[in-house]
PDB file of N, CA and C in Angstrom:
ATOM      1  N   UNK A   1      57.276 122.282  23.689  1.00  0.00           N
ATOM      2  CA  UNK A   1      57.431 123.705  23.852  1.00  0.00           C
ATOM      3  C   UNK A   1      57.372 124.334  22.456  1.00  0.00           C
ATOM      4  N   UNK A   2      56.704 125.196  22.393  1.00  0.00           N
ATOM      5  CA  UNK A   2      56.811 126.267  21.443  1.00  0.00           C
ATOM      6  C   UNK A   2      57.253 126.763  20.886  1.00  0.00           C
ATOM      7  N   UNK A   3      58.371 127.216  20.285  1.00  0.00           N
ATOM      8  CA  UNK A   3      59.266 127.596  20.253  1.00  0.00           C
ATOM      9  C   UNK A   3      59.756 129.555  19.737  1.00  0.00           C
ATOM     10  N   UNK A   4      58.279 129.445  19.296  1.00  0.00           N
ATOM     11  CA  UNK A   4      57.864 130.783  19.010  1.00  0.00           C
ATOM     12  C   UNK A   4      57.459 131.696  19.661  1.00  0.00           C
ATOM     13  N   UNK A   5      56.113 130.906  20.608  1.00  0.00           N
ATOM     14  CA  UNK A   5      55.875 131.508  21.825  1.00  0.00           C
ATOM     15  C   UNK A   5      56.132 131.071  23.178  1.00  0.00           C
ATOM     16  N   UNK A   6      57.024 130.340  23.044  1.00  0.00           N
ATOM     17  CA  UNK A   6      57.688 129.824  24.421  1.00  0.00           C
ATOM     18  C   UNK A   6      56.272 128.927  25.121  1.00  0.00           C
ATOM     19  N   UNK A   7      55.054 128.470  24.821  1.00  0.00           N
ATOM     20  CA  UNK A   7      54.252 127.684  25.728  1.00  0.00           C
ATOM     21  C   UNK A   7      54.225 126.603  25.771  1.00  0.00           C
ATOM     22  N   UNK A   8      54.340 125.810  26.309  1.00  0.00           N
ATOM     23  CA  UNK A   8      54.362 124.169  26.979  1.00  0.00           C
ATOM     24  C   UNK A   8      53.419 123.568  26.685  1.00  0.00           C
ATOM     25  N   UNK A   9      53.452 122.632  26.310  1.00  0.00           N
ATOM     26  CA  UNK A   9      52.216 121.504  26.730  1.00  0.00           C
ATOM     27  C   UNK A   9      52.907 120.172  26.831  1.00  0.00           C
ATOM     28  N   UNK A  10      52.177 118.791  27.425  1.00  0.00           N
ATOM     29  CA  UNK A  10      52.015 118.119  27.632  1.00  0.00           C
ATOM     30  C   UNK A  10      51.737 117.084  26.418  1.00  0.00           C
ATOM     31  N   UNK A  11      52.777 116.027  26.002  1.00  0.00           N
ATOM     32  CA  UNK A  11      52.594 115.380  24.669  1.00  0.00           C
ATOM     33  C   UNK A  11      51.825 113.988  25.392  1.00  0.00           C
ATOM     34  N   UNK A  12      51.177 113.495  25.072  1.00  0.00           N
ATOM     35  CA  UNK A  12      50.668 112.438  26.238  1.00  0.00           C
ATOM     36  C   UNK A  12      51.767 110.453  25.724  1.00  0.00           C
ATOM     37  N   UNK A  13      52.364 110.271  26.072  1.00  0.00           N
ATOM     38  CA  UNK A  13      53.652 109.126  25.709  1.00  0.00           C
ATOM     39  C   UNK A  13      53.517 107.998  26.440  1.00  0.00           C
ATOM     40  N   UNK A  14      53.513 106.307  25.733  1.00  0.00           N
ATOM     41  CA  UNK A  14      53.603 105.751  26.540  1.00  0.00           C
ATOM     42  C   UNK A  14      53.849 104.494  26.012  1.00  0.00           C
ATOM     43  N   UNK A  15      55.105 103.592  26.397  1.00  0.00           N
ATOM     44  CA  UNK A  15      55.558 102.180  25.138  1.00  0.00           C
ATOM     45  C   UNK A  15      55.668 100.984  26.153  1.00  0.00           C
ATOM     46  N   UNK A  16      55.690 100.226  25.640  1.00  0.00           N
ATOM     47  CA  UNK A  16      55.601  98.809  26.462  1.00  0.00           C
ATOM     48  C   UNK A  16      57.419  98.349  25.723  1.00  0.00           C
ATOM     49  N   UNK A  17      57.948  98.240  26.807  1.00  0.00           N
ATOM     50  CA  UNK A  17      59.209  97.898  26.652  1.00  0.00           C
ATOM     51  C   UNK A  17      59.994  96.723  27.354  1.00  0.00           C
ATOM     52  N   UNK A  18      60.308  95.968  26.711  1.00  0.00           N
ATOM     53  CA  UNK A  18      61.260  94.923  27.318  1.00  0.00           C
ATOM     54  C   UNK A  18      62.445  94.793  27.071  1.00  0.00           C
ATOM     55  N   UNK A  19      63.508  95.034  28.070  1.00  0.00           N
ATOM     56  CA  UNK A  19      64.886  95.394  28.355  1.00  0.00           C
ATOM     57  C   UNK A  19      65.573  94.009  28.881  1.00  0.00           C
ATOM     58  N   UNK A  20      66.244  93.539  28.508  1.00  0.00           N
ATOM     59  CA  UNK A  20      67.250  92.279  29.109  1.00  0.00           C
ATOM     60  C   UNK A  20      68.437  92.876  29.918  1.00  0.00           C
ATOM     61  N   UNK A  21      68.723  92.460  31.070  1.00  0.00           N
ATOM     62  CA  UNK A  21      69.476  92.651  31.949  1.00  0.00           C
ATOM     63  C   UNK A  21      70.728  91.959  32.012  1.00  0.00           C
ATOM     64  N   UNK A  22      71.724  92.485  31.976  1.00  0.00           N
ATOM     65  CA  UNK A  22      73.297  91.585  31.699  1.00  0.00           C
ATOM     66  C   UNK A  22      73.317  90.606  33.289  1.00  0.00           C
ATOM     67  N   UNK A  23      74.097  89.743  32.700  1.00  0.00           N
ATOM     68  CA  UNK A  23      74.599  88.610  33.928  1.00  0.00           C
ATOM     69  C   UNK A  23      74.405  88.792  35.402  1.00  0.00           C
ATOM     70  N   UNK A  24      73.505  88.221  36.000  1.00  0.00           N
ATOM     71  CA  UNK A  24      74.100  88.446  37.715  1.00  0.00           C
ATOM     72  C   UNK A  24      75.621  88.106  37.877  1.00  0.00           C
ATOM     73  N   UNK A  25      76.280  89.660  38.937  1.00  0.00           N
ATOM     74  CA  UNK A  25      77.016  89.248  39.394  1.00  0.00           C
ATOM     75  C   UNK A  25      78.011  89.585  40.127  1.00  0.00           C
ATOM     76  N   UNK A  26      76.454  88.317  40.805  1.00  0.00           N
ATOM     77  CA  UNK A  26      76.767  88.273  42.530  1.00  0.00           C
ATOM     78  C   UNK A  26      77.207  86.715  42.733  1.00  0.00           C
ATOM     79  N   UNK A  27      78.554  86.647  43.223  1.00  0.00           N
ATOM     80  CA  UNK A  27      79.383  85.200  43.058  1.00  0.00           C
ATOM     81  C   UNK A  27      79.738  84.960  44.063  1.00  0.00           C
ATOM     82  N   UNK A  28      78.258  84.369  45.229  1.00  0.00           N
ATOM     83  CA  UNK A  28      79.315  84.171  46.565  1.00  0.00           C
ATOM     84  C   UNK A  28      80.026  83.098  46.775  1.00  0.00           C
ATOM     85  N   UNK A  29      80.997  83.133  47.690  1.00  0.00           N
ATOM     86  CA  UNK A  29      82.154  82.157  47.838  1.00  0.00           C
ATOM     87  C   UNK A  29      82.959  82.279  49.226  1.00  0.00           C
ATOM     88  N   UNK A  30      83.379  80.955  49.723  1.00  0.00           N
ATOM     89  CA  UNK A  30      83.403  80.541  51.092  1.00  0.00           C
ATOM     90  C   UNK A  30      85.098  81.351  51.020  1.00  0.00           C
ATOM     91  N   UNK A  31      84.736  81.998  52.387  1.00  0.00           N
ATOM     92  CA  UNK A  31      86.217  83.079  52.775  1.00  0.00           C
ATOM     93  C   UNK A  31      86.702  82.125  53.569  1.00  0.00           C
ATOM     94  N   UNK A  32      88.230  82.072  53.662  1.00  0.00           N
ATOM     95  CA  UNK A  32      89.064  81.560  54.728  1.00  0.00           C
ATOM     96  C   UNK A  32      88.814  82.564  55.639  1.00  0.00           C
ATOM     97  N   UNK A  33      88.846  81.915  57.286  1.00  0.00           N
ATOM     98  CA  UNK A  33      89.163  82.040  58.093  1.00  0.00           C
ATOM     99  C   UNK A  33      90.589  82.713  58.265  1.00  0.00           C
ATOM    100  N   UNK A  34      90.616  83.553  59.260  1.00  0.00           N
ATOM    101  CA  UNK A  34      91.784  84.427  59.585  1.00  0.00           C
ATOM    102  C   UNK A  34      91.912  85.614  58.788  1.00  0.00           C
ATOM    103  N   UNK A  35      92.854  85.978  58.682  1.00  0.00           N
ATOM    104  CA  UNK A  35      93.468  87.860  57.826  1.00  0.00           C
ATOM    105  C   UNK A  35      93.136  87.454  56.555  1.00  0.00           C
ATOM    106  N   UNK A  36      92.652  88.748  55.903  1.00  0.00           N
ATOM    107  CA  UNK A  36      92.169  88.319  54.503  1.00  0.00           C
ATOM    108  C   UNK A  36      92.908  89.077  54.013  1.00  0.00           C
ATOM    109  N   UNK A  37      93.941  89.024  52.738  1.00  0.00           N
ATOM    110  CA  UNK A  37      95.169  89.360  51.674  1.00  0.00           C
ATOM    111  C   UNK A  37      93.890  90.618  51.169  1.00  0.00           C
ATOM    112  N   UNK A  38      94.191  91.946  50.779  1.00  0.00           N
ATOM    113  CA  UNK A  38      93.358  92.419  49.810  1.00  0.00           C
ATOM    114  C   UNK A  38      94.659  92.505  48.202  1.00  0.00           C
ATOM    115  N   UNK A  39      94.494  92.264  47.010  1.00  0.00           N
ATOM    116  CA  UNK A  39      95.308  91.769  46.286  1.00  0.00           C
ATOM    117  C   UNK A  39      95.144  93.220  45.290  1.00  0.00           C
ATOM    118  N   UNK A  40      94.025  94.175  45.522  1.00  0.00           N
ATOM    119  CA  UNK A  40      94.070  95.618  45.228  1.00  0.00           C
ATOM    120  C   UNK A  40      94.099  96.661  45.634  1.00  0.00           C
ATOM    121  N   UNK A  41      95.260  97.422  46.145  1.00  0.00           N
ATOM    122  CA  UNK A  41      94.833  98.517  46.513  1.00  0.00           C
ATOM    123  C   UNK A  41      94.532 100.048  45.766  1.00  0.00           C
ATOM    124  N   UNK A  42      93.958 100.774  46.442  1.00  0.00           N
ATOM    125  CA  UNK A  42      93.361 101.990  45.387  1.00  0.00           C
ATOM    126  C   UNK A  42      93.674 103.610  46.262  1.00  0.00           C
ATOM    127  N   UNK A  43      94.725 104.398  45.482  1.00  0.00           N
ATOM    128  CA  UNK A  43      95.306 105.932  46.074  1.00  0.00           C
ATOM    129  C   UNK A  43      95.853 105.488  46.735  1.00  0.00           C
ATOM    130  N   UNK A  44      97.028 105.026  46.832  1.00  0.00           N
ATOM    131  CA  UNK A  44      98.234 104.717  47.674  1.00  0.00           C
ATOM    132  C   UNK A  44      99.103 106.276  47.679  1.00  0.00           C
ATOM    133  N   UNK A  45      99.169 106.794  48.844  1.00  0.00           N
ATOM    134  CA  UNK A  45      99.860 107.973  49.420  1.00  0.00           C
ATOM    135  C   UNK A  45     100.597 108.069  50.239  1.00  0.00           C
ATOM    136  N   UNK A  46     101.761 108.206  50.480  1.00  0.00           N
ATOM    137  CA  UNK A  46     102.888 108.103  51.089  1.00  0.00           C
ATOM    138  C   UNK A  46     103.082 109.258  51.998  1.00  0.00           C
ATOM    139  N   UNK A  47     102.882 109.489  53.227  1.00  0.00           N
ATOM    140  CA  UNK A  47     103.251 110.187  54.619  1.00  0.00           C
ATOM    141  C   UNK A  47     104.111 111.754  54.084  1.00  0.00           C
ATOM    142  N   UNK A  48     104.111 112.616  54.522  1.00  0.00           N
ATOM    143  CA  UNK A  48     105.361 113.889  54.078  1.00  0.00           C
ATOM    144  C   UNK A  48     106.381 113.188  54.470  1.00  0.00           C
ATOM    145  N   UNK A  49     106.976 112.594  55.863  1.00  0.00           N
ATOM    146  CA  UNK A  49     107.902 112.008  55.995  1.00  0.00           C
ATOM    147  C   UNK A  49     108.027 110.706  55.901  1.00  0.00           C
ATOM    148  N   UNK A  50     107.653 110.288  54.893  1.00  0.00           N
ATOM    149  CA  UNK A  50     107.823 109.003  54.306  1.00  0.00           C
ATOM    150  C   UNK A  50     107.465 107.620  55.202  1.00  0.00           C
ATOM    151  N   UNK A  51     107.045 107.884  56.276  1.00  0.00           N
ATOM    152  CA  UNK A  51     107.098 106.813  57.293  1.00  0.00           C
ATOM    153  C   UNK A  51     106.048 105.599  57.029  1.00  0.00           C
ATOM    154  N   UNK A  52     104.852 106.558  56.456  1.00  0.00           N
ATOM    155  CA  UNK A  52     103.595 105.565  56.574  1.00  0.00           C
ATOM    156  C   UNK A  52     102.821 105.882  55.174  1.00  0.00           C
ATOM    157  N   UNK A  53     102.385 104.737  54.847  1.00  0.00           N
ATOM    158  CA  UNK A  53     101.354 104.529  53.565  1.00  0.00           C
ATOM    159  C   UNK A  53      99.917 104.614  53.548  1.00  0.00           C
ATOM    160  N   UNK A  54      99.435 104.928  53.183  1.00  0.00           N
ATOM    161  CA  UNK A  54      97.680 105.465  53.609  1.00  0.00           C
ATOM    162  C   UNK A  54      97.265 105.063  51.738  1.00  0.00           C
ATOM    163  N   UNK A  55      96.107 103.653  52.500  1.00  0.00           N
ATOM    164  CA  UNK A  55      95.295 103.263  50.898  1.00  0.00           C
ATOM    165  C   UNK A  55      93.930 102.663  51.247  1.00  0.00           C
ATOM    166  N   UNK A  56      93.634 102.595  50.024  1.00  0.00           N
ATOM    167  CA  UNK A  56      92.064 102.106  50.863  1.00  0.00           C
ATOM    168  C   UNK A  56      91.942 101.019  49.848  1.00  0.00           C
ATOM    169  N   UNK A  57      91.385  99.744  50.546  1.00  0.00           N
ATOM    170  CA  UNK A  57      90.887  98.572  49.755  1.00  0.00           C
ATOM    171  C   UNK A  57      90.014  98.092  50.270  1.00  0.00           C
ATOM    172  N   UNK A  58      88.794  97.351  49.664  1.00  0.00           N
ATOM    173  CA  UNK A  58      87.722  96.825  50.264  1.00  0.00           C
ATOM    174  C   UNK A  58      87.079  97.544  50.715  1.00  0.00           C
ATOM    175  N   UNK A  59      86.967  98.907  50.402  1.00  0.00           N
ATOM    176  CA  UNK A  59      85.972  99.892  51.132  1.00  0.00           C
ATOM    177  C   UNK A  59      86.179 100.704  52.223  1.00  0.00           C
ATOM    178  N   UNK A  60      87.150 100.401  52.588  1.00  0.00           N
ATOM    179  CA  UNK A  60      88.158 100.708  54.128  1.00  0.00           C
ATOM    180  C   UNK A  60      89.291 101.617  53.928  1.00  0.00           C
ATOM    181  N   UNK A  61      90.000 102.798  54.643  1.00  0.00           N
ATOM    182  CA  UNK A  61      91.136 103.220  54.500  1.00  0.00           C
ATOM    183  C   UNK A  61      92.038 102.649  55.679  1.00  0.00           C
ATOM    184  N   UNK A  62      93.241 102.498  55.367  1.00  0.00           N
ATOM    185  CA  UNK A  62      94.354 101.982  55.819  1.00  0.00           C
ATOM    186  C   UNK A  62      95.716 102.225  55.714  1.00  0.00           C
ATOM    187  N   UNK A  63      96.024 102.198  56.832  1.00  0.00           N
ATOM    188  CA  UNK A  63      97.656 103.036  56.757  1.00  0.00           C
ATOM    189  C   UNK A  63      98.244 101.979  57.251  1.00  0.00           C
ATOM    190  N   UNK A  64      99.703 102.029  56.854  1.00  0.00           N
ATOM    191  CA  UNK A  64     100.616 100.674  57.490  1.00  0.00           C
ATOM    192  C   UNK A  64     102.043 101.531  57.447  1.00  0.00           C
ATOM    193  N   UNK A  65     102.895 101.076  58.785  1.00  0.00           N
ATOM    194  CA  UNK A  65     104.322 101.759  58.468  1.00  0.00           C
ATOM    195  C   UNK A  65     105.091 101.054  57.141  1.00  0.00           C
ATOM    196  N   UNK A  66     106.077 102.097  56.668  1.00  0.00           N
ATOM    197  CA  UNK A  66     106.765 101.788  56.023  1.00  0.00           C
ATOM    198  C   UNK A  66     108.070 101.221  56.291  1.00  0.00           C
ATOM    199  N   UNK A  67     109.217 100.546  56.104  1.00  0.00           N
ATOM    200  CA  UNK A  67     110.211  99.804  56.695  1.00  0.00           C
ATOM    201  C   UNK A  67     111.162 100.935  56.384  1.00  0.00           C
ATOM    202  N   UNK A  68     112.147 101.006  57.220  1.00  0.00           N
ATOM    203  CA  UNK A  68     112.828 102.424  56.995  1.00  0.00           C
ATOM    204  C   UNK A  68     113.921 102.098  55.708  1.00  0.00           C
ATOM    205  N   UNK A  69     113.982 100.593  55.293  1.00  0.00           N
ATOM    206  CA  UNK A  69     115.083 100.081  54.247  1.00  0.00           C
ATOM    207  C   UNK A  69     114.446 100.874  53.389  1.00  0.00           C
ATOM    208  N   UNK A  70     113.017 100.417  53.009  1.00  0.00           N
ATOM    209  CA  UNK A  70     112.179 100.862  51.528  1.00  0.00           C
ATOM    210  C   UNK A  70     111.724 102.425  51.743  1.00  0.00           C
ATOM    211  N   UNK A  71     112.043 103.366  52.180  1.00  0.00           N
ATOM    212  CA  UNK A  71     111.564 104.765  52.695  1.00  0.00           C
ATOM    213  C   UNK A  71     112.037 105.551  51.461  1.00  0.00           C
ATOM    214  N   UNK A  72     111.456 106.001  50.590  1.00  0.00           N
ATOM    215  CA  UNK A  72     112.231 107.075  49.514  1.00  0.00           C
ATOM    216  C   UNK A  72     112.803 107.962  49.913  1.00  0.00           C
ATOM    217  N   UNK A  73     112.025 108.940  51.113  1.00  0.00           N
ATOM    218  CA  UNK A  73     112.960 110.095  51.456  1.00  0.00           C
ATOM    219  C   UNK A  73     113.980 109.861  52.485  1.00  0.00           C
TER     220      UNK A  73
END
């Protein structure tokens, strides 16, 4: 662009480039059978009345009651 008269053109560009790509990783591995533990959860939010927990792990949202011993309010 121009900068004087504001007109455009077309610079004609073109490079031969070789880029290295970091580690695959994709690490599959044999799941147990039955309920699977998720060992992170992510936005853990607690109910207005404290009853129930709402989080999402593994891609999923999920709520579970809370035990009325551990209840803050």
């Amino acid at each position: 662009m121009n900068l004087d008269s504001g007109a455009e053109s077309v610079i004609r560009f073109s490079a031969e480039v070789s880029q290295d790509l970091g580690p695959k990783l994709d690490f599959p591995q044999k799941v147990e059978q039955g309920p699977v533990k998720a060992r992170l959860i992510h936005d853990p939010a607690e109910s207005p009345d404290g009853k129930k927990l709402a989080f999402s792990a593994m891609t999923h949202l999920y709520t579970l009651d809370i035990p009325a011993e551990s209840r803050s309010v």
